[in-house]
PDB file of N, CA and C in Angstrom:
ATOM      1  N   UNK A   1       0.845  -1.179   0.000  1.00  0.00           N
ATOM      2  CA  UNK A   1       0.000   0.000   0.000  1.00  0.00           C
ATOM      3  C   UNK A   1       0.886   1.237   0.000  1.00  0.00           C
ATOM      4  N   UNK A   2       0.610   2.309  -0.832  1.00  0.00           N
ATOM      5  CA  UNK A   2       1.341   3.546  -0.575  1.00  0.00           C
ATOM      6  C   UNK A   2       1.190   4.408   0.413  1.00  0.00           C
ATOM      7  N   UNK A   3       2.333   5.211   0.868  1.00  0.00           N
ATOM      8  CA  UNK A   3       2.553   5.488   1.923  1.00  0.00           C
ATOM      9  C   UNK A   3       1.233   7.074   1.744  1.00  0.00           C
ATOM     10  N   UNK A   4       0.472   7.215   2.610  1.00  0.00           N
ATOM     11  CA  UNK A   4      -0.469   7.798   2.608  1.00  0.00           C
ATOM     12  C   UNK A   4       0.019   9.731   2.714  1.00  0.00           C
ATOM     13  N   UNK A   5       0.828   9.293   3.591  1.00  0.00           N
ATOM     14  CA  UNK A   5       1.684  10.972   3.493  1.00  0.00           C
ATOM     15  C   UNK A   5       2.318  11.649   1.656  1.00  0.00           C
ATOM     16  N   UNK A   6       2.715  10.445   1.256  1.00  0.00           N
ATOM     17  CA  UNK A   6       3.092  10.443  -0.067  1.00  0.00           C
ATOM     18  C   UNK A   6       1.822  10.604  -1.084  1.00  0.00           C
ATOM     19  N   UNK A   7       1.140   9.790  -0.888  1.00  0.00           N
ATOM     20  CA  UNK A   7       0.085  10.069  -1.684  1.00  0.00           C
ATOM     21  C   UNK A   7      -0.907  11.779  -1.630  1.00  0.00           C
ATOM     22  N   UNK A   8      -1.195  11.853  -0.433  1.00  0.00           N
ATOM     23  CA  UNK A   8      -1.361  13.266  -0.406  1.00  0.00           C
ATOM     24  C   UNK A   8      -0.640  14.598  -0.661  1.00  0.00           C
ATOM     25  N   UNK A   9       0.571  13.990  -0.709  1.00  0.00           N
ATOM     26  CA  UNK A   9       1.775  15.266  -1.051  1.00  0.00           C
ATOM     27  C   UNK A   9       1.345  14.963  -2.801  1.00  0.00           C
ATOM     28  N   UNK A  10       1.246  14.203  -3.021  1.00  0.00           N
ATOM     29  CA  UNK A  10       0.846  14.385  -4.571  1.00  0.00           C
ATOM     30  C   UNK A  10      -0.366  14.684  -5.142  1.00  0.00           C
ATOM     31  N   UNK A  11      -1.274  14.490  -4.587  1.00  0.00           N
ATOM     32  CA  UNK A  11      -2.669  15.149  -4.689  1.00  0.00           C
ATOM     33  C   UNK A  11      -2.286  16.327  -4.658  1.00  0.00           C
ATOM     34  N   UNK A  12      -2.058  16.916  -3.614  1.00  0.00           N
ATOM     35  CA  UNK A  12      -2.124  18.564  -3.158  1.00  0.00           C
ATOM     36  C   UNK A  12      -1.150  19.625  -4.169  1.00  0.00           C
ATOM     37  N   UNK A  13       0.183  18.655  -4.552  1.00  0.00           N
ATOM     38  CA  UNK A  13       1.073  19.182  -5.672  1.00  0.00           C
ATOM     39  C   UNK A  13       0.619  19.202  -7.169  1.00  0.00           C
ATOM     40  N   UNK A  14      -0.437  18.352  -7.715  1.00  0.00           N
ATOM     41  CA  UNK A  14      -0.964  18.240  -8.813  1.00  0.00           C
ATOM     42  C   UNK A  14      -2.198  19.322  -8.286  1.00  0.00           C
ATOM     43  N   UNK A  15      -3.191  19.636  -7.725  1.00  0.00           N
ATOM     44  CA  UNK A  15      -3.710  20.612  -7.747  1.00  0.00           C
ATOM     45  C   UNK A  15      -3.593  22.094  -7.453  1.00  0.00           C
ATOM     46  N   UNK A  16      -2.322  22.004  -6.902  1.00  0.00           N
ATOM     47  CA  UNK A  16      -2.169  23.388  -6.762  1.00  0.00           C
ATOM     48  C   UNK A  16      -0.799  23.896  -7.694  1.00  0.00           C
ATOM     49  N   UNK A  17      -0.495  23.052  -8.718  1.00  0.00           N
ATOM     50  CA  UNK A  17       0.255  23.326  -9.787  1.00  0.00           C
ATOM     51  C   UNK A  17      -0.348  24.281 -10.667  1.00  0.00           C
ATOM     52  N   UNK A  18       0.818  25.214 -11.129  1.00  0.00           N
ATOM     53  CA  UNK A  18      -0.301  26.287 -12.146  1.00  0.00           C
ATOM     54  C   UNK A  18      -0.526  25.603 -13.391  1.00  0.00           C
ATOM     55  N   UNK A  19      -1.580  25.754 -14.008  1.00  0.00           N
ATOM     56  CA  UNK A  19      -1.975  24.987 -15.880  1.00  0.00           C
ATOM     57  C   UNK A  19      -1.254  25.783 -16.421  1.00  0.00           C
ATOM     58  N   UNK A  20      -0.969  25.398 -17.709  1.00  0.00           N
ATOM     59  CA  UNK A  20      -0.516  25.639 -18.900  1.00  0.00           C
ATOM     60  C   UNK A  20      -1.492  25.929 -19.441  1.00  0.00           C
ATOM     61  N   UNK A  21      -1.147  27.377 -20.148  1.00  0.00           N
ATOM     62  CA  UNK A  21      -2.034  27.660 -21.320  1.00  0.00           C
ATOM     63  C   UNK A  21      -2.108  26.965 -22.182  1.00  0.00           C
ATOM     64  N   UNK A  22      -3.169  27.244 -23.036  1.00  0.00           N
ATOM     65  CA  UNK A  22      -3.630  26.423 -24.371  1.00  0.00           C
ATOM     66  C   UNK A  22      -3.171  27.208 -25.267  1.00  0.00           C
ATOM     67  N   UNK A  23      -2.446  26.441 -26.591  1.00  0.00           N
ATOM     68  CA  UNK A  23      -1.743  27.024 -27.433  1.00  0.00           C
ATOM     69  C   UNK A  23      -2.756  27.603 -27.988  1.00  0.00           C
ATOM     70  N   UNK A  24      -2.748  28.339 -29.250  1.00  0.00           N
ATOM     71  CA  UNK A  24      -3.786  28.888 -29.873  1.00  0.00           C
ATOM     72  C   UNK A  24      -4.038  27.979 -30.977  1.00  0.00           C
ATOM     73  N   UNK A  25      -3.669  26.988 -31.406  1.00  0.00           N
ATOM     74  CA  UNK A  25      -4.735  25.563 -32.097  1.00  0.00           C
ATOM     75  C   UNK A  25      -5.427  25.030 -31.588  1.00  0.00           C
ATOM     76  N   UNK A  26      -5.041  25.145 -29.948  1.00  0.00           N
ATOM     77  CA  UNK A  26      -5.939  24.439 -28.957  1.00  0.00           C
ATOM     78  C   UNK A  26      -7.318  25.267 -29.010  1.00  0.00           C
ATOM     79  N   UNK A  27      -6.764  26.209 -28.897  1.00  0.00           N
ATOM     80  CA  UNK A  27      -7.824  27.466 -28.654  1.00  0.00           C
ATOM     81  C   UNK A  27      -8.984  27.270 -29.752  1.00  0.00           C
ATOM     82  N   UNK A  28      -8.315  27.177 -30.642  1.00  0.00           N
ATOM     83  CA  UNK A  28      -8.879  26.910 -32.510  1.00  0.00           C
ATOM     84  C   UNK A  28     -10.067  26.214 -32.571  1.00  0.00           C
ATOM     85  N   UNK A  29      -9.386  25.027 -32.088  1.00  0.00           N
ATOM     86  CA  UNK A  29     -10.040  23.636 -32.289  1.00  0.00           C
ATOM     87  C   UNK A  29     -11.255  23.434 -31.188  1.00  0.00           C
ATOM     88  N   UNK A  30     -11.226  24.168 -30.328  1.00  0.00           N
ATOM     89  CA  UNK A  30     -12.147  24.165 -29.149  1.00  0.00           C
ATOM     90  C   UNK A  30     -13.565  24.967 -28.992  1.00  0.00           C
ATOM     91  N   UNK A  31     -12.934  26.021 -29.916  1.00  0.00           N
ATOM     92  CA  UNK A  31     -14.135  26.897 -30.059  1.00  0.00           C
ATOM     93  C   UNK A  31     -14.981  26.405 -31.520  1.00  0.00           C
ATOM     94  N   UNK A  32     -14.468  25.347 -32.597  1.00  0.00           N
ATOM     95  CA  UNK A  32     -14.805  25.409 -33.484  1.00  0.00           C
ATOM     96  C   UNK A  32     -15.910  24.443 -33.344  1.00  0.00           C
ATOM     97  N   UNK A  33     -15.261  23.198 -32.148  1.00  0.00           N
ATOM     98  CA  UNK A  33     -15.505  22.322 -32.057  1.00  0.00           C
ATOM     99  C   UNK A  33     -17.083  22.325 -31.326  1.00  0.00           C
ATOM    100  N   UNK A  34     -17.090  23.766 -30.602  1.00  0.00           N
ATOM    101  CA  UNK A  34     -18.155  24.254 -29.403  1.00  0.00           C
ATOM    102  C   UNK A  34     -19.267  24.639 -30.607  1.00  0.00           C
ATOM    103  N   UNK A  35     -18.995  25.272 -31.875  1.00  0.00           N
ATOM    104  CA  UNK A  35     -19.893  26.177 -32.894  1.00  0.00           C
ATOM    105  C   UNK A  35     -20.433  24.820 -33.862  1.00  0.00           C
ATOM    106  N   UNK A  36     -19.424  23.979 -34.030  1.00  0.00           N
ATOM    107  CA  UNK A  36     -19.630  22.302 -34.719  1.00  0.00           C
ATOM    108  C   UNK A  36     -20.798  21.853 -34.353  1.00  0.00           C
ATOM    109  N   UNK A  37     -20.659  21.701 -33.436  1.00  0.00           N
ATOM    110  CA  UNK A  37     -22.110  20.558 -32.471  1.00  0.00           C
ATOM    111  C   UNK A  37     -23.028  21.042 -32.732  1.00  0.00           C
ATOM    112  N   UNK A  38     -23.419  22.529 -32.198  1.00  0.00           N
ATOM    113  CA  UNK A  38     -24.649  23.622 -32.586  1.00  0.00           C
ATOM    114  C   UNK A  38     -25.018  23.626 -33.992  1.00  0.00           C
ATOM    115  N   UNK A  39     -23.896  23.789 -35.007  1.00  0.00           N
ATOM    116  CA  UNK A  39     -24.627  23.875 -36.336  1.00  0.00           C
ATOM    117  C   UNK A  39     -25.120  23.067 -36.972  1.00  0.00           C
ATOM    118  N   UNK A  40     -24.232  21.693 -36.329  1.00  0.00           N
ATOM    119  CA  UNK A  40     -24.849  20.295 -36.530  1.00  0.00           C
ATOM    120  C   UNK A  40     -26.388  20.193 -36.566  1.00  0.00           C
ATOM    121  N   UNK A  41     -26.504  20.189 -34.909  1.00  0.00           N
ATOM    122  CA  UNK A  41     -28.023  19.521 -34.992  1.00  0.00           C
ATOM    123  C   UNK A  41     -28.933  20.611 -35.268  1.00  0.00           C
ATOM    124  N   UNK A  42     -28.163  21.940 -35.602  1.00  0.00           N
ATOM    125  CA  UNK A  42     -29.448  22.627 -35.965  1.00  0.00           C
ATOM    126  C   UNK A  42     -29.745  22.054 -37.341  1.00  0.00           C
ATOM    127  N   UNK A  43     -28.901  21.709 -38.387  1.00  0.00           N
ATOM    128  CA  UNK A  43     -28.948  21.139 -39.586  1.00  0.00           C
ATOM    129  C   UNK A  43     -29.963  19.403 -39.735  1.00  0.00           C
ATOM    130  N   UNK A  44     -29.801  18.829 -39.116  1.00  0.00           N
ATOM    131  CA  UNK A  44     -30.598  17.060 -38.644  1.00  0.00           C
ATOM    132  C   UNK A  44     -31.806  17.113 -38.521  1.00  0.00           C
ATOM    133  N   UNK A  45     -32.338  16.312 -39.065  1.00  0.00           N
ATOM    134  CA  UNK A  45     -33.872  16.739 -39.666  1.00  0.00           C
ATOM    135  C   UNK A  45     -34.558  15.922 -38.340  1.00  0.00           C
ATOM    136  N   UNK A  46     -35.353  15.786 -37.886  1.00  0.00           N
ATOM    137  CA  UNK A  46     -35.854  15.004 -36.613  1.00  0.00           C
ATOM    138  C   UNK A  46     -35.699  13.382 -36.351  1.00  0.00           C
ATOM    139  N   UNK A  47     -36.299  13.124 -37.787  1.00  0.00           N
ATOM    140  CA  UNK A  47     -35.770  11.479 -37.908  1.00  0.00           C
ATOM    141  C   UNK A  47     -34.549  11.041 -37.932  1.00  0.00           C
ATOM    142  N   UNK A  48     -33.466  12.195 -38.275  1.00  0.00           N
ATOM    143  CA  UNK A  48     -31.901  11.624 -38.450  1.00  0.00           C
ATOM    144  C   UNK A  48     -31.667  11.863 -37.292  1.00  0.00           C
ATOM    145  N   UNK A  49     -31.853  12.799 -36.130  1.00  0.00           N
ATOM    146  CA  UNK A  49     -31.632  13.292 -35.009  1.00  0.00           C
ATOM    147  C   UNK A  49     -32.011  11.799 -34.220  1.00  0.00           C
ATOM    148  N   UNK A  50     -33.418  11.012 -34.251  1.00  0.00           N
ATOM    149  CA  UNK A  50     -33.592  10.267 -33.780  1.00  0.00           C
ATOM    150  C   UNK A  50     -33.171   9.345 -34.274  1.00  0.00           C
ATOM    151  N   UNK A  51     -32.603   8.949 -35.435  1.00  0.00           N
ATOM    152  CA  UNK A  51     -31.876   7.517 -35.577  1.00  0.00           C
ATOM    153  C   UNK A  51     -30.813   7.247 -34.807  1.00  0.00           C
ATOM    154  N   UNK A  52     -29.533   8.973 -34.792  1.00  0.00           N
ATOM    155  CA  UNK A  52     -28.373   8.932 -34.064  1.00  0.00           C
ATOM    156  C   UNK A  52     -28.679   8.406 -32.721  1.00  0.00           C
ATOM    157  N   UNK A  53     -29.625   9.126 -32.253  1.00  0.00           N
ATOM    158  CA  UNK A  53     -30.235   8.605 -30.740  1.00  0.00           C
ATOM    159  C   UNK A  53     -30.470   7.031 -29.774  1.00  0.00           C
ATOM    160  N   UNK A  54     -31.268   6.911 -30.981  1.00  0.00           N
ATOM    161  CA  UNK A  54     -31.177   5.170 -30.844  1.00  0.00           C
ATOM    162  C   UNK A  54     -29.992   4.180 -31.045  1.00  0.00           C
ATOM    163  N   UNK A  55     -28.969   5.040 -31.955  1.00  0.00           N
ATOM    164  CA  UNK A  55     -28.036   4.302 -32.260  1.00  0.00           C
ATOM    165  C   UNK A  55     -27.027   4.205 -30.801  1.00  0.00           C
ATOM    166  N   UNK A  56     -27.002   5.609 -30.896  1.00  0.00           N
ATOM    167  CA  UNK A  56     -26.325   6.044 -29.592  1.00  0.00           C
ATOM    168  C   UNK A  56     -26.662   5.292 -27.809  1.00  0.00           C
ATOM    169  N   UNK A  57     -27.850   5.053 -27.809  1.00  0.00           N
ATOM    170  CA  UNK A  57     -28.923   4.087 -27.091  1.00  0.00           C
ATOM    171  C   UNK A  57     -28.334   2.868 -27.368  1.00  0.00           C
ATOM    172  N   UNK A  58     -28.546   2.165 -28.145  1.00  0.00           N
ATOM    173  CA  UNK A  58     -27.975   0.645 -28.024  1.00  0.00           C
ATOM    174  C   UNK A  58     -26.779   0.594 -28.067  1.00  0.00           C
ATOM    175  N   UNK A  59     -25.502   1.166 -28.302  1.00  0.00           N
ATOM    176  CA  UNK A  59     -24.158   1.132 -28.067  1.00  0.00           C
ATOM    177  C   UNK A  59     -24.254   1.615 -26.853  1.00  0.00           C
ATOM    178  N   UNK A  60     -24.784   2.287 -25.964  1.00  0.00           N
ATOM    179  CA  UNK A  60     -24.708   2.184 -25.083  1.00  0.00           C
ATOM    180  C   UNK A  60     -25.280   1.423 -23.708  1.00  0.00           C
ATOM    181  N   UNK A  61     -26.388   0.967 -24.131  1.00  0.00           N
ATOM    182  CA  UNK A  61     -27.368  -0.499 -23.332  1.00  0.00           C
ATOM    183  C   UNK A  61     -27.191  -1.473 -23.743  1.00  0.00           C
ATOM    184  N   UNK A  62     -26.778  -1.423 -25.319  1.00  0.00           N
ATOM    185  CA  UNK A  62     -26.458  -3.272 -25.214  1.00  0.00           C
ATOM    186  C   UNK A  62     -27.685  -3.543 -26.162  1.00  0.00           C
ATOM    187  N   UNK A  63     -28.521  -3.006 -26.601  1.00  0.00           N
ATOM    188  CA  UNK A  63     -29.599  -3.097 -27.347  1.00  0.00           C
ATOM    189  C   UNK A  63     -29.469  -2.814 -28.856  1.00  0.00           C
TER     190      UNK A  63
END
């Protein structure tokens, strides 16, 4: 088992580490990716909206 003092010195050092910025492709790709989804399903006609759904449904239940 790890030593519990150790383990918390690493918790507390990984969260109170400062982040790294996001390069600006990151940046790119994140916001495009945020405007993607939206224009998507505004575009999906109800029945395609609900096929993805179901599809999405049994890959995820097993059905």
């Amino acid at each position: 088992m790890a030593d519990l003092n150790s383990m918390a010195f690493r918790v507390m050092q990984h969260a109170t580490e400062p982040r790294e910025k996001p390069t600006p492709a990151q940046v790119s790709g994140r916001n495009g990716g945020l405007k993607g989804g939206k224009a998507r399903a505004e575009k999906l006609t109800p029945e395609k909206r609900s096929e993805i759904a179901r599809k999405a449904a049994a890959a995820r239940w097993g059905h």
